[in-house]
C-alpha atoms as a PDB file:
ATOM      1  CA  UNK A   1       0.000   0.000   0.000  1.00  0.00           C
ATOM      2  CA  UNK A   2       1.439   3.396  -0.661  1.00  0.00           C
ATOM      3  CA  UNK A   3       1.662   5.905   1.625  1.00  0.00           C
ATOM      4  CA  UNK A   4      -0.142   9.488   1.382  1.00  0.00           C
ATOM      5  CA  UNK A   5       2.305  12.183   0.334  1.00  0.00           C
ATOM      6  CA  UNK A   6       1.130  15.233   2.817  1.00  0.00           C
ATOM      7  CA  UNK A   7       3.465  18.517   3.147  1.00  0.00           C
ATOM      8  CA  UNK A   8       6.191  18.427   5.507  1.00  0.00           C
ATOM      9  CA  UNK A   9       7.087  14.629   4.603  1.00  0.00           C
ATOM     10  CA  UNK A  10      10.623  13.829   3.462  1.00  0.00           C
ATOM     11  CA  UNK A  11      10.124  11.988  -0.271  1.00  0.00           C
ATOM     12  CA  UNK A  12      12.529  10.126  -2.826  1.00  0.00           C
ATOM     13  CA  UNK A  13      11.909  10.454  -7.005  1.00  0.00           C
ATOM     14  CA  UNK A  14      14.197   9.547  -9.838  1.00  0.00           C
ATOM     15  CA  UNK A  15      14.700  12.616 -11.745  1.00  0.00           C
ATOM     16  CA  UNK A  16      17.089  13.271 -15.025  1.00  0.00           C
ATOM     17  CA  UNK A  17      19.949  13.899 -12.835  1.00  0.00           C
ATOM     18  CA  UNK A  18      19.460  10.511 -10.780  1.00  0.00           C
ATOM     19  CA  UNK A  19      17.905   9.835  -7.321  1.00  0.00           C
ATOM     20  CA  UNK A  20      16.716  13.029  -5.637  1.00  0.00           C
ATOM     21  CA  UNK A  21      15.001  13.747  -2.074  1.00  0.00           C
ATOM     22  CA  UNK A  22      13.643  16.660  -0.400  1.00  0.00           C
ATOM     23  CA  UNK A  23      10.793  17.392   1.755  1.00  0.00           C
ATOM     24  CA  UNK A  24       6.951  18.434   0.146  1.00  0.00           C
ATOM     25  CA  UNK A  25       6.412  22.285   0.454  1.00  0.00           C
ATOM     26  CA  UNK A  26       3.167  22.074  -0.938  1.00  0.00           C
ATOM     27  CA  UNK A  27       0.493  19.070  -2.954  1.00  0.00           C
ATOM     28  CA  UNK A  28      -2.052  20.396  -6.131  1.00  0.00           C
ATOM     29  CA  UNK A  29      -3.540  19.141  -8.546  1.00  0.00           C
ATOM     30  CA  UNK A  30      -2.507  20.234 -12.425  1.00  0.00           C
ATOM     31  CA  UNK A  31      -5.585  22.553 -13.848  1.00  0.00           C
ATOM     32  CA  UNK A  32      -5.424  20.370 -17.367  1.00  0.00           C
ATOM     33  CA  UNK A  33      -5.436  17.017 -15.999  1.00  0.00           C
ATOM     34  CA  UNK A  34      -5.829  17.198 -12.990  1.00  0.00           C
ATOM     35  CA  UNK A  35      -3.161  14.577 -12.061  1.00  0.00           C
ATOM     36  CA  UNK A  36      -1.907  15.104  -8.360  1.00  0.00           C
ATOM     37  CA  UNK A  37       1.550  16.563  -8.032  1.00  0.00           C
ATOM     38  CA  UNK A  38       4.020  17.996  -5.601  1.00  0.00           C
ATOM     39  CA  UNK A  39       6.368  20.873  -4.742  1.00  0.00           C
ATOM     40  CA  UNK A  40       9.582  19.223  -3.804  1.00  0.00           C
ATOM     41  CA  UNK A  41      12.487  21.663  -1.999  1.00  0.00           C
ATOM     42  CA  UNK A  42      15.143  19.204  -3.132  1.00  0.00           C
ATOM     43  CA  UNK A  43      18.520  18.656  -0.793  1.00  0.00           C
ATOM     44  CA  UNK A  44      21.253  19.595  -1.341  1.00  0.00           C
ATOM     45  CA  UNK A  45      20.274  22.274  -4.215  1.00  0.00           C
ATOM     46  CA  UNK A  46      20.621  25.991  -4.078  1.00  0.00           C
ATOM     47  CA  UNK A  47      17.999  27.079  -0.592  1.00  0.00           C
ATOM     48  CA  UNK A  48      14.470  27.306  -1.448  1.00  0.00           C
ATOM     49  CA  UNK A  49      14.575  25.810  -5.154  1.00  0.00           C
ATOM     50  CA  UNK A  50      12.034  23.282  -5.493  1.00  0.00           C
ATOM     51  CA  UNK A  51      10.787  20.807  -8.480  1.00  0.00           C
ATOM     52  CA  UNK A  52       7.313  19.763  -9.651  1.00  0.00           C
ATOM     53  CA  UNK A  53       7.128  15.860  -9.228  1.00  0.00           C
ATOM     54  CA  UNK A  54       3.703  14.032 -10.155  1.00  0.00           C
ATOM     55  CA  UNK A  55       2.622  12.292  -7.194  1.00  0.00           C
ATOM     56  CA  UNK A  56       2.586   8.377  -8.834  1.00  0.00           C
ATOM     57  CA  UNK A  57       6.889   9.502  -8.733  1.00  0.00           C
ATOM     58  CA  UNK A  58       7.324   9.794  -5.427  1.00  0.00           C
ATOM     59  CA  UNK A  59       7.994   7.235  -2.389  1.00  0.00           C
ATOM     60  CA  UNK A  60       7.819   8.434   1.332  1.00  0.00           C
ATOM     61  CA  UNK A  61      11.759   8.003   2.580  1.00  0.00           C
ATOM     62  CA  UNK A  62      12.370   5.494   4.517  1.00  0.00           C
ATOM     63  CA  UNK A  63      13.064   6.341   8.444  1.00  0.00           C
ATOM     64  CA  UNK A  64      16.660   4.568   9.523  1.00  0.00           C
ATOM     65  CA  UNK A  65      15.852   3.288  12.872  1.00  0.00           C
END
């Protein structure tokens, strides 16, 4: 079962320059077709730059215990 992507939550996506994670800064839906996506602030990337990752793309990070 896959987990709910809400704001705050640290994510992983594959991206054209390899694996990426970040934390959700915000969740909307596309006005054209309406497919779900979210506002990534991606680590280790210049402060407050974010990316636009559809939602089927991204995986909750896992928690190291």
């Amino acid at each position: 079962m896959k987990t709910e992507i809400t704001v705050g939550m640290r994510v992983e996506f594959d991206s054209e320059y390899g694996p990426q994670r970040g934390v959700v800064v915000g969740v909307q839906k596309d006005i054209g077709n309406a497919q779900g996506f979210a506002v990534v602030e991606v680590d280790h990337a210049l402060s407050g730059m974010t990316q636009c990752v559809p939602l089927v793309n991204l995986q909750a990070e896992a928690v190291a215990a």
